[in-house]
PDB file of N, CA and C in Angstrom:
ATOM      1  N   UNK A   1      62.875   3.192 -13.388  1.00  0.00           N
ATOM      2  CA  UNK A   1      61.924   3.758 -14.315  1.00  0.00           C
ATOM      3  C   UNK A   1      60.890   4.581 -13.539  1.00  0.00           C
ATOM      4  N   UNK A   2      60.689   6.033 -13.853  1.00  0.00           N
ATOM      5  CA  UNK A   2      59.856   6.741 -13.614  1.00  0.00           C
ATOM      6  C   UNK A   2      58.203   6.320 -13.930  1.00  0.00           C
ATOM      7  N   UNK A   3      57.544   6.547 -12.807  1.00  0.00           N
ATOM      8  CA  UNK A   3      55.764   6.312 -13.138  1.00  0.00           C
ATOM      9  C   UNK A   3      55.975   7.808 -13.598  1.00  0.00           C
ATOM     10  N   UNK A   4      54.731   8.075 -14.764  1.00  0.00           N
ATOM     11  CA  UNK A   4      54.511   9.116 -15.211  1.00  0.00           C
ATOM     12  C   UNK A   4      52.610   8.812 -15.554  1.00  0.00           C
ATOM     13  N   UNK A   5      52.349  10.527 -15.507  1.00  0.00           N
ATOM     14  CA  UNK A   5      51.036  10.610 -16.045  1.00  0.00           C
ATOM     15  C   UNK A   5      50.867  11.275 -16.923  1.00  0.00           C
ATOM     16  N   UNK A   6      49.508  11.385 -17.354  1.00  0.00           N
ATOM     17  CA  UNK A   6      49.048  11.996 -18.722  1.00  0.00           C
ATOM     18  C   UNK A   6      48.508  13.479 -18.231  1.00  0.00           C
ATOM     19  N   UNK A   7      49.097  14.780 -18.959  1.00  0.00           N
ATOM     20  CA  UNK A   7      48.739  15.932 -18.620  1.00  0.00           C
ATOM     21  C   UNK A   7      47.196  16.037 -19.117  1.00  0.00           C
ATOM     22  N   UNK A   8      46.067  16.570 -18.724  1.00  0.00           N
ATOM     23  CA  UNK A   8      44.874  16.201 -19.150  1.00  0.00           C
ATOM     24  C   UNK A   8      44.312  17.228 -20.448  1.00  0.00           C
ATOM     25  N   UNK A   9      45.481  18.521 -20.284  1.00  0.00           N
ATOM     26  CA  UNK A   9      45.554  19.993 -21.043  1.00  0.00           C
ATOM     27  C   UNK A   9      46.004  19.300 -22.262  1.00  0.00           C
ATOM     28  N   UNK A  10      47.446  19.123 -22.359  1.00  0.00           N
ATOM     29  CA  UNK A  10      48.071  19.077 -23.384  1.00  0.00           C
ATOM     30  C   UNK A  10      48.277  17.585 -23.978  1.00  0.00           C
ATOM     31  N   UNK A  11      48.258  16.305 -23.081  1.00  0.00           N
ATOM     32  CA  UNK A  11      48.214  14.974 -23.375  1.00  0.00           C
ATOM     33  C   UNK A  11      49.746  14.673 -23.014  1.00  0.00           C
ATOM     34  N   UNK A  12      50.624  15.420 -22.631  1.00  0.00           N
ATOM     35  CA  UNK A  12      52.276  14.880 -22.286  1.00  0.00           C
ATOM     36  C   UNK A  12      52.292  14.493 -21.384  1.00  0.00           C
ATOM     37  N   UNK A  13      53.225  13.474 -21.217  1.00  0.00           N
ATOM     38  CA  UNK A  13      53.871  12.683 -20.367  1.00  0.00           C
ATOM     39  C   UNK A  13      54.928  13.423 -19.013  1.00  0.00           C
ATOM     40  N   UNK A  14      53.833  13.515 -17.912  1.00  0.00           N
ATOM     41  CA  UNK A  14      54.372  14.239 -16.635  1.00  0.00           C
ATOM     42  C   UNK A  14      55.216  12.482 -15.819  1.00  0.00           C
ATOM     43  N   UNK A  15      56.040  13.374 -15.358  1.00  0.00           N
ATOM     44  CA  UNK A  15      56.848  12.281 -13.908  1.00  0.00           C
ATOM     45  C   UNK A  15      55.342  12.640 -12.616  1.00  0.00           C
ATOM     46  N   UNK A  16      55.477  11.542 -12.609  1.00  0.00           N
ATOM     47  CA  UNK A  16      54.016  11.332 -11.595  1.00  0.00           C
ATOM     48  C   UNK A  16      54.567  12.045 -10.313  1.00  0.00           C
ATOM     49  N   UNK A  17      55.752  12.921  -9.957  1.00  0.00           N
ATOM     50  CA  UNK A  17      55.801  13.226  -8.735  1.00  0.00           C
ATOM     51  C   UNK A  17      55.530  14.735  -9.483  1.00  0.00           C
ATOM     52  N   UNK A  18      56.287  15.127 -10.383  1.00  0.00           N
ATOM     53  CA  UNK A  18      55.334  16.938 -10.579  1.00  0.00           C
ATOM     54  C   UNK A  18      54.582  17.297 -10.268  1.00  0.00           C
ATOM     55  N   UNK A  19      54.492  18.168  -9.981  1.00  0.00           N
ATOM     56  CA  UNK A  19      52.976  18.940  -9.608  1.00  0.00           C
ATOM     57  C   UNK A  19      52.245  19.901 -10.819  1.00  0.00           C
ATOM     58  N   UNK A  20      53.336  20.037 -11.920  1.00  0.00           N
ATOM     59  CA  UNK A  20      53.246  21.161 -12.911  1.00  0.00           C
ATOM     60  C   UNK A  20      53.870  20.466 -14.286  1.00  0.00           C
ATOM     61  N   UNK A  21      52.626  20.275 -15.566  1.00  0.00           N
ATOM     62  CA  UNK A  21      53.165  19.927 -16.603  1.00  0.00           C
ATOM     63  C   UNK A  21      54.128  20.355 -17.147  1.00  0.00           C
ATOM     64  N   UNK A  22      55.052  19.977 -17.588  1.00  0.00           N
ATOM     65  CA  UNK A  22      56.463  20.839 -18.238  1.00  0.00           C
ATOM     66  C   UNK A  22      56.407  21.827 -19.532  1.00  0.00           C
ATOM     67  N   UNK A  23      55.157  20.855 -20.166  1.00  0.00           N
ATOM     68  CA  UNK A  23      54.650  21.314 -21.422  1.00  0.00           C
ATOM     69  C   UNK A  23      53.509  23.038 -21.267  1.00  0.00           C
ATOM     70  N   UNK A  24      52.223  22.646 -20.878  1.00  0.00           N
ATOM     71  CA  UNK A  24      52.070  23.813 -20.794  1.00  0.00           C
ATOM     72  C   UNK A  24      51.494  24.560 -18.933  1.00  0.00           C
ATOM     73  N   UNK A  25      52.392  23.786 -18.332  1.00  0.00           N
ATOM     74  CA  UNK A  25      51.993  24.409 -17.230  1.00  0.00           C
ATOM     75  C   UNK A  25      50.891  24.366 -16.911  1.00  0.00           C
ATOM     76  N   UNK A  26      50.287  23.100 -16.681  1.00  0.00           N
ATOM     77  CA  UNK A  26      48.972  22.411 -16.055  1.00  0.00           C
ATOM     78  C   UNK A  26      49.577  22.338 -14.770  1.00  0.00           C
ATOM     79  N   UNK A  27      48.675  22.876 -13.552  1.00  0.00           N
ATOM     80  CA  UNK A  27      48.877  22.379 -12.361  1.00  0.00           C
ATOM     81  C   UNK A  27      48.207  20.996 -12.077  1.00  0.00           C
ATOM     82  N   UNK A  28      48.531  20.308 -11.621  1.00  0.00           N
ATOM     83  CA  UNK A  28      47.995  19.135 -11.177  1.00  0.00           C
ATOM     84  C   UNK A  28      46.894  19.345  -9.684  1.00  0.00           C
ATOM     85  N   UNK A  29      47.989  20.031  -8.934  1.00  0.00           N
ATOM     86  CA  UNK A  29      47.002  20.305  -7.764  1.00  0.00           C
ATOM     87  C   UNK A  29      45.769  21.423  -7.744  1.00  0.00           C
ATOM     88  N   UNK A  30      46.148  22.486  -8.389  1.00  0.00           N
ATOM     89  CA  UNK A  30      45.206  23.671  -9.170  1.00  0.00           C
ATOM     90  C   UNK A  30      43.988  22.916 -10.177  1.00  0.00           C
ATOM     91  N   UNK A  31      44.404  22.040 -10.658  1.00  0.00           N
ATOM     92  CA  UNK A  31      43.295  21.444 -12.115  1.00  0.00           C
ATOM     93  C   UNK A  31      43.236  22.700 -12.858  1.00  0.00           C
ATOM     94  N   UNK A  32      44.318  23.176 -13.383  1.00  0.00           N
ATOM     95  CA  UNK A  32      44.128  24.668 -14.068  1.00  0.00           C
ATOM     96  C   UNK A  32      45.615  24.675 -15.075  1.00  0.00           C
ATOM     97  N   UNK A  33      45.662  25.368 -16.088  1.00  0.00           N
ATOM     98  CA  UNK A  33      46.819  25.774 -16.212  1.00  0.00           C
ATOM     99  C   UNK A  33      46.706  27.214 -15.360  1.00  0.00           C
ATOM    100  N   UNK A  34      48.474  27.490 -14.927  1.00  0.00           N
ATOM    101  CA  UNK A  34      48.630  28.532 -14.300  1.00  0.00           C
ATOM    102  C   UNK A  34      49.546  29.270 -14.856  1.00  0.00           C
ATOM    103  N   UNK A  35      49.196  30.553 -15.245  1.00  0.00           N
ATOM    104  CA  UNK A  35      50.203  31.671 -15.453  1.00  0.00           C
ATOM    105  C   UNK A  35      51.073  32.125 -14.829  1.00  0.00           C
ATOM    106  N   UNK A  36      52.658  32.104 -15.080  1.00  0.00           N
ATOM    107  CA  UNK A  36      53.909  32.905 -14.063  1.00  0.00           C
ATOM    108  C   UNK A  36      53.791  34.073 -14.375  1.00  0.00           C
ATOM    109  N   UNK A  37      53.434  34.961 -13.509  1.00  0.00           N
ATOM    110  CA  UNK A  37      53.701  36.160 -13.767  1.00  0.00           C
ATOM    111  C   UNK A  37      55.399  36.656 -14.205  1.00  0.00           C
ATOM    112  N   UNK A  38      55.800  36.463 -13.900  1.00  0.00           N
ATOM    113  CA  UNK A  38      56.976  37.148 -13.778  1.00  0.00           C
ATOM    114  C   UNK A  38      57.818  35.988 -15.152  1.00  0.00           C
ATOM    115  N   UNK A  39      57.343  35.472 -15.647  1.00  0.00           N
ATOM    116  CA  UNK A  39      58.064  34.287 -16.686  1.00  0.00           C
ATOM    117  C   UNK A  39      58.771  35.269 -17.826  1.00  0.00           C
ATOM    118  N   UNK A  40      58.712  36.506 -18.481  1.00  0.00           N
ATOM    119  CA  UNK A  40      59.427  37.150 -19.302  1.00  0.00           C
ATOM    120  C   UNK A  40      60.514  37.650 -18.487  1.00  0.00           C
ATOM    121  N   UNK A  41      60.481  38.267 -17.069  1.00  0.00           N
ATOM    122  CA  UNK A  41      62.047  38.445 -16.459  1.00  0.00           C
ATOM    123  C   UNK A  41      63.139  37.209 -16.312  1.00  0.00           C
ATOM    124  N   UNK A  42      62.285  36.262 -16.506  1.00  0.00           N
ATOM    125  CA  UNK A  42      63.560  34.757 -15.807  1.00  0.00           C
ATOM    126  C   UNK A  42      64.141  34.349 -17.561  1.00  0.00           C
ATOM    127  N   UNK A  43      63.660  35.086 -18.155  1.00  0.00           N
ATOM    128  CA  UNK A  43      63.948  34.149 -19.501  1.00  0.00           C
ATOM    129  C   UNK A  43      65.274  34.882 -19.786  1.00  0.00           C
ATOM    130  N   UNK A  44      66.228  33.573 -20.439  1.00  0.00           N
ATOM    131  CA  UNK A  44      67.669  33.757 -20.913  1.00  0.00           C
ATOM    132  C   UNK A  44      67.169  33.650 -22.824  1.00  0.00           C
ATOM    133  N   UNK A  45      68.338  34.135 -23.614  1.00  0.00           N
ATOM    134  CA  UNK A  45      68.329  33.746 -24.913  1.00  0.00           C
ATOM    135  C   UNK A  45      69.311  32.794 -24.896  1.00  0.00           C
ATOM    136  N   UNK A  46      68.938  31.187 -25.281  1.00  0.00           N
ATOM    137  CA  UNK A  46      69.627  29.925 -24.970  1.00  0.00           C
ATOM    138  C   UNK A  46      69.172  29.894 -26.869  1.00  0.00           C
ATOM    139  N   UNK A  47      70.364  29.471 -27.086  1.00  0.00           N
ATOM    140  CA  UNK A  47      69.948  28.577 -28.498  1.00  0.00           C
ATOM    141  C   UNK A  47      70.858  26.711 -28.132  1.00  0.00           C
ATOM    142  N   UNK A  48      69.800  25.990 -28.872  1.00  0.00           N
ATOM    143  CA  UNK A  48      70.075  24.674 -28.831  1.00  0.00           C
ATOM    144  C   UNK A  48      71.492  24.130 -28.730  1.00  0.00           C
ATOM    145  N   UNK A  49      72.189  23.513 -28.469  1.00  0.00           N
ATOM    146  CA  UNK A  49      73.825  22.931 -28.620  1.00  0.00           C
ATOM    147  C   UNK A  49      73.707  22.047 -29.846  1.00  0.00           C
ATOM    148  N   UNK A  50      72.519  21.250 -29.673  1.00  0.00           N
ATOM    149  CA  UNK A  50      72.257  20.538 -30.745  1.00  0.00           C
ATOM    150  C   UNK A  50      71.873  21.166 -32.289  1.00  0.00           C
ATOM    151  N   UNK A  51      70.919  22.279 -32.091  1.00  0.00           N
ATOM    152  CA  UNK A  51      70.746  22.255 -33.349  1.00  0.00           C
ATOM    153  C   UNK A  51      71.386  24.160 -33.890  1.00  0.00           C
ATOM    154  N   UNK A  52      71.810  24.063 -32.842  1.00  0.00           N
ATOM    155  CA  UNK A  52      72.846  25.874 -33.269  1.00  0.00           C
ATOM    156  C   UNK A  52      71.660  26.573 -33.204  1.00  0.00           C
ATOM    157  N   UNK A  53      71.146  27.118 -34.338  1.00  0.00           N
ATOM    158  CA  UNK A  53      70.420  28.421 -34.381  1.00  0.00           C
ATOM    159  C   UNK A  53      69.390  28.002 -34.095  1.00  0.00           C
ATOM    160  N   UNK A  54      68.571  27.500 -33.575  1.00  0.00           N
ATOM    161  CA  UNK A  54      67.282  27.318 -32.740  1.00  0.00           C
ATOM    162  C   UNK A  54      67.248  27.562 -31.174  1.00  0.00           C
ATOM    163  N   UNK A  55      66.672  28.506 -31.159  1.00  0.00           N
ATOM    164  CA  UNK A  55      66.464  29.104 -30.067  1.00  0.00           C
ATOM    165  C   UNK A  55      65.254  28.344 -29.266  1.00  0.00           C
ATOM    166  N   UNK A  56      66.227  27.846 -27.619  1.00  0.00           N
ATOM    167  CA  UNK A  56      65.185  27.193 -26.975  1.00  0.00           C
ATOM    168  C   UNK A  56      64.367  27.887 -26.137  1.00  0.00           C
ATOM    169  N   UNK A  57      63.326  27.142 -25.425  1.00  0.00           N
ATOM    170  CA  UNK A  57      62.428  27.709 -25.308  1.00  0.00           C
ATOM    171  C   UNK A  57      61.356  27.800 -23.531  1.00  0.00           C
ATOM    172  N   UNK A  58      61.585  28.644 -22.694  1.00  0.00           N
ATOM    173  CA  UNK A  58      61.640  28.920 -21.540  1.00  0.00           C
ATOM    174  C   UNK A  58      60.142  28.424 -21.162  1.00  0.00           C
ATOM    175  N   UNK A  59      59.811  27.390 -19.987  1.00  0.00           N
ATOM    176  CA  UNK A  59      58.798  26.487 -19.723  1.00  0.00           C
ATOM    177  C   UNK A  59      58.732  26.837 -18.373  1.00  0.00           C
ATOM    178  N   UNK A  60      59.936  27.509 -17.675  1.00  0.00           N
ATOM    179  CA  UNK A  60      59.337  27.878 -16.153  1.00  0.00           C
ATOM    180  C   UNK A  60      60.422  27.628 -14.909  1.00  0.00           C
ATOM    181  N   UNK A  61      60.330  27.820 -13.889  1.00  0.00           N
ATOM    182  CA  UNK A  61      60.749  27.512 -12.705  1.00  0.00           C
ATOM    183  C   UNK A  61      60.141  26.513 -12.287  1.00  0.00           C
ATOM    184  N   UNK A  62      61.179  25.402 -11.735  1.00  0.00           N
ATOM    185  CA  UNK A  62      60.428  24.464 -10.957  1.00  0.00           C
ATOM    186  C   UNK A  62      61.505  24.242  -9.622  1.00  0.00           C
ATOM    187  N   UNK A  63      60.364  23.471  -9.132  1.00  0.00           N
ATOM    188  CA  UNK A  63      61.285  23.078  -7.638  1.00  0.00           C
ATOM    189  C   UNK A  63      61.454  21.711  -7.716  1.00  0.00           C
ATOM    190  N   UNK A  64      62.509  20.506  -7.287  1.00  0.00           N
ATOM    191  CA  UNK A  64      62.794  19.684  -7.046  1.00  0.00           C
ATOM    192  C   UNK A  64      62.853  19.634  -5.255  1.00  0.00           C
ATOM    193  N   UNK A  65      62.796  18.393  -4.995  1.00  0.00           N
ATOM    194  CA  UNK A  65      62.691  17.409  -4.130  1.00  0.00           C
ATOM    195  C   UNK A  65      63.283  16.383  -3.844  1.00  0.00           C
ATOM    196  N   UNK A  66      64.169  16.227  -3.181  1.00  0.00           N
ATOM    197  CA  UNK A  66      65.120  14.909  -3.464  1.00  0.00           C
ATOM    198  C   UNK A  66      64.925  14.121  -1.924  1.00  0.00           C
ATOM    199  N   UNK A  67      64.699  12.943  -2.251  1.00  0.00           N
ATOM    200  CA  UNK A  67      64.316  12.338  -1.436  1.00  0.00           C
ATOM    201  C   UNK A  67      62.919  11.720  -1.557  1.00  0.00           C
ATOM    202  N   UNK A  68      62.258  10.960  -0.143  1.00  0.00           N
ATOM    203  CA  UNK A  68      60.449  10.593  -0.353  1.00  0.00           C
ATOM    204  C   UNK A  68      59.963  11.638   1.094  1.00  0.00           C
ATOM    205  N   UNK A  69      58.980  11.689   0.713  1.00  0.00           N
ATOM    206  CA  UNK A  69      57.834  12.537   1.759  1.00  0.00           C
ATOM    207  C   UNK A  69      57.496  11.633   2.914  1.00  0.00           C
ATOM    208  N   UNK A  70      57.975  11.962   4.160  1.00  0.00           N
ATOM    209  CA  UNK A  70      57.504  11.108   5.165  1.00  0.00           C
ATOM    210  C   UNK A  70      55.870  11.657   5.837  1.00  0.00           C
ATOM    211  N   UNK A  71      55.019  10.133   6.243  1.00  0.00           N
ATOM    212  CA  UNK A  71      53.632  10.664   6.636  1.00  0.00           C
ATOM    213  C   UNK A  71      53.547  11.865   7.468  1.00  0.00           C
ATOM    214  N   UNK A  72      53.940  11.641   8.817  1.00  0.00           N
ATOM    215  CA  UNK A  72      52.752  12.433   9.955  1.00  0.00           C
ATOM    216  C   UNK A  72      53.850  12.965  10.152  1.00  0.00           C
ATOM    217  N   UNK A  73      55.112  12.702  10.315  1.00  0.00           N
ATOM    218  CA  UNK A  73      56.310  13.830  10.663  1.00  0.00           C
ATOM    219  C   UNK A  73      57.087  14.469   9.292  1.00  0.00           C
ATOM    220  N   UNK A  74      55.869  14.600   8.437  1.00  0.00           N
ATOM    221  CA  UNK A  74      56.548  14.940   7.287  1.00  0.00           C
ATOM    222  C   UNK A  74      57.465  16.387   7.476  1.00  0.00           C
ATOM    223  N   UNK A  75      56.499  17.197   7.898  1.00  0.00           N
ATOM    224  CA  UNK A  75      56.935  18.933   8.270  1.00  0.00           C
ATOM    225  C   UNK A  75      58.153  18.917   9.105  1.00  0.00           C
ATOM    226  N   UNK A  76      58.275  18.303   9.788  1.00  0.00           N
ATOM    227  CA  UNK A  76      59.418  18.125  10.664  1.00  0.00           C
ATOM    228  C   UNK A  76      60.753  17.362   9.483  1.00  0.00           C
ATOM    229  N   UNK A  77      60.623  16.224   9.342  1.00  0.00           N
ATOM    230  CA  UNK A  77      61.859  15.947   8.544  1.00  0.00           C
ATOM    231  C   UNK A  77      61.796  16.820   6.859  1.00  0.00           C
ATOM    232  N   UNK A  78      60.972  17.472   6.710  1.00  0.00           N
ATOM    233  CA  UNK A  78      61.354  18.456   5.625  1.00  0.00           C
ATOM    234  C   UNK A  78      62.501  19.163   5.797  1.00  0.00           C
ATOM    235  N   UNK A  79      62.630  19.715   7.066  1.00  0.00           N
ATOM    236  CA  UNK A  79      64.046  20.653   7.298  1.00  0.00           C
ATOM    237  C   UNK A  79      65.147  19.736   7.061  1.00  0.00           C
ATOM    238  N   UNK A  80      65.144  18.535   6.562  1.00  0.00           N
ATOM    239  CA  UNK A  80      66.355  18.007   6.365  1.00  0.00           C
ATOM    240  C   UNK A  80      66.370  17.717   4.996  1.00  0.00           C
ATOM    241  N   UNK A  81      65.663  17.612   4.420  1.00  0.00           N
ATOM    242  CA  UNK A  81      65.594  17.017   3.154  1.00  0.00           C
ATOM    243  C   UNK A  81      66.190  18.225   1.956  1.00  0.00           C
ATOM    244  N   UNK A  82      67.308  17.698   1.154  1.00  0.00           N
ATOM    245  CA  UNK A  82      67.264  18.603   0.525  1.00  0.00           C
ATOM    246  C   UNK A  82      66.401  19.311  -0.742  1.00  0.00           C
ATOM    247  N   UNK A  83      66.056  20.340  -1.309  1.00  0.00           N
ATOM    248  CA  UNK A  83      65.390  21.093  -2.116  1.00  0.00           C
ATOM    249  C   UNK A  83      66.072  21.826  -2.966  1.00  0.00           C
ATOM    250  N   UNK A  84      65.919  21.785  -4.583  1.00  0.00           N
ATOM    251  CA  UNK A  84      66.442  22.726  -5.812  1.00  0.00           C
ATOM    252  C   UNK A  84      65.405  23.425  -6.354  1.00  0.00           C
ATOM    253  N   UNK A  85      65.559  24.214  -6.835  1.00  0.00           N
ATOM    254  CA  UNK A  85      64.908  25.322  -8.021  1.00  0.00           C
ATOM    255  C   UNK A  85      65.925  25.799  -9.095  1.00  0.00           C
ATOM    256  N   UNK A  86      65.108  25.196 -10.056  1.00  0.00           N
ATOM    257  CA  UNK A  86      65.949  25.102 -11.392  1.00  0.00           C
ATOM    258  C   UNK A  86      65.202  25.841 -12.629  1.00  0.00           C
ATOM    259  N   UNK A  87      65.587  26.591 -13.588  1.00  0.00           N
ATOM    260  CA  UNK A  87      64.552  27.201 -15.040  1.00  0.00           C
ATOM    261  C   UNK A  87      64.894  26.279 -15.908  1.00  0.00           C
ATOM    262  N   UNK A  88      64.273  25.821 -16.239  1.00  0.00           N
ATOM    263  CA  UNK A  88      63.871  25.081 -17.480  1.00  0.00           C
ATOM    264  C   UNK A  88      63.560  25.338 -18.692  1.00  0.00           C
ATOM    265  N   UNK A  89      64.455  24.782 -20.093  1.00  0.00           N
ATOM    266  CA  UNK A  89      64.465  25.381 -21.484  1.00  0.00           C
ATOM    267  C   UNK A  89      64.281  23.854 -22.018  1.00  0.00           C
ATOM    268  N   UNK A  90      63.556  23.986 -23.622  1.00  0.00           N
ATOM    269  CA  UNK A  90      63.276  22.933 -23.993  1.00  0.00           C
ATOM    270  C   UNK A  90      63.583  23.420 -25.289  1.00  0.00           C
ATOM    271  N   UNK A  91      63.920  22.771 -26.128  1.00  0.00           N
ATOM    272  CA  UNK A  91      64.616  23.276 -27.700  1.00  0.00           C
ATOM    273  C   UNK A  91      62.851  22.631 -28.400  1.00  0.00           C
ATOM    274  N   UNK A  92      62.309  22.972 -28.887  1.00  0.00           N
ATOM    275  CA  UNK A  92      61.527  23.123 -29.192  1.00  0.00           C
ATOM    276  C   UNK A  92      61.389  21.947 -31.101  1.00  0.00           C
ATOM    277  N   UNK A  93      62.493  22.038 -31.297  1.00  0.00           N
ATOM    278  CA  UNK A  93      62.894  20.738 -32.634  1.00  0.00           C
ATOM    279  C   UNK A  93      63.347  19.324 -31.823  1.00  0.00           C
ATOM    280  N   UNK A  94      64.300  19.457 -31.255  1.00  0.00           N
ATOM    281  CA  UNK A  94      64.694  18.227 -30.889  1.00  0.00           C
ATOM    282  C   UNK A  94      64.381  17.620 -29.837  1.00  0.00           C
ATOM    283  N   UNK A  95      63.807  18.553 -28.325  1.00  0.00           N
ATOM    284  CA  UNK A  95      63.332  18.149 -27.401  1.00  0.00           C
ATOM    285  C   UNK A  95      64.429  18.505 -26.296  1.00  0.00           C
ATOM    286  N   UNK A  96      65.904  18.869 -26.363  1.00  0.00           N
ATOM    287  CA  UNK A  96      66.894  18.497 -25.714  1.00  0.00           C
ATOM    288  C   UNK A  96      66.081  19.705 -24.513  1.00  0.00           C
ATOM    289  N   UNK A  97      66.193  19.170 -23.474  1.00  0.00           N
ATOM    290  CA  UNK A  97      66.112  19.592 -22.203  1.00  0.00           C
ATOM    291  C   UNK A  97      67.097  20.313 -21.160  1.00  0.00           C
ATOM    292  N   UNK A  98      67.313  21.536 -20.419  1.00  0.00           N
ATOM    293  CA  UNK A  98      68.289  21.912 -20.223  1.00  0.00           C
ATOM    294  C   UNK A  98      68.680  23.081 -18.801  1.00  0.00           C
ATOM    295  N   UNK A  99      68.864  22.747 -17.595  1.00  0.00           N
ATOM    296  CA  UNK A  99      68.487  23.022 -16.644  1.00  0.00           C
ATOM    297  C   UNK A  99      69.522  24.328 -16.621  1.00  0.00           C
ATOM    298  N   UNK A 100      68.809  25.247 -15.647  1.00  0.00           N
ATOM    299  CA  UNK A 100      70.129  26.772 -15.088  1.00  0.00           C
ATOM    300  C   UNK A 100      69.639  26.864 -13.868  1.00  0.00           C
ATOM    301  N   UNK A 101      70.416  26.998 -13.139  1.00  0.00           N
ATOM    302  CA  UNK A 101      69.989  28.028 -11.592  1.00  0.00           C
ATOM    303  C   UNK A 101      69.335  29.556 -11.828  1.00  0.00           C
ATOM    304  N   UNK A 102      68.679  29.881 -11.349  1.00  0.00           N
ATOM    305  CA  UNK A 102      67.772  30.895 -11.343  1.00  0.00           C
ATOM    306  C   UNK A 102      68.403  32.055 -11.160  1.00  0.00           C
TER     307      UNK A 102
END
């Protein structure tokens, strides 16, 4: 089970390792929401699987992390650890969540 926190913008339920609400793009480390510039070029037209003609709805680029953060030799074993960047769509009725490579 994931620890999660409370976005302080919007009130949703973040995975306590994000750095960036899913909902409206609260930085955690910023204390800001932050604007993507470039967020109308990355966007696909995805409609739901679930609900057919509902068109889902583009929330951003994020980066994943797989693995834990080591202390003082963190920078160093980073080069091993692997890393994703994924765009993120959210159907906006049902919630279904839905990852693409960039």
């Amino acid at each position: 089970m994931d620890i999660v926190k409370i976005c302080p913008n919007c009130q949703a339920e973040v995975i306590d390792n994000f750095q960036l609400c899913w909902n409206c793009n609260y930085s955690f480390t910023e204390k800001r929401v932050v604007k993507i510039a470039n967020q109308n070029q990355l966007k696909r037209q995805i409609n739901c699987l679930r609900c057919t003609d509902v068109p889902m709805r583009f929330t951003g680029n994020y980066k994943f992390h797989e693995g834990t953060r080591f202390g003082a030799m963190g920078n160093l074993l980073e080069l091993f650890v692997n890393k994703e960047t994924f765009d993120l769509y959210v159907c906006p009725k049902c919630g279904k969540v839905e990852f693409f490579t960039p």
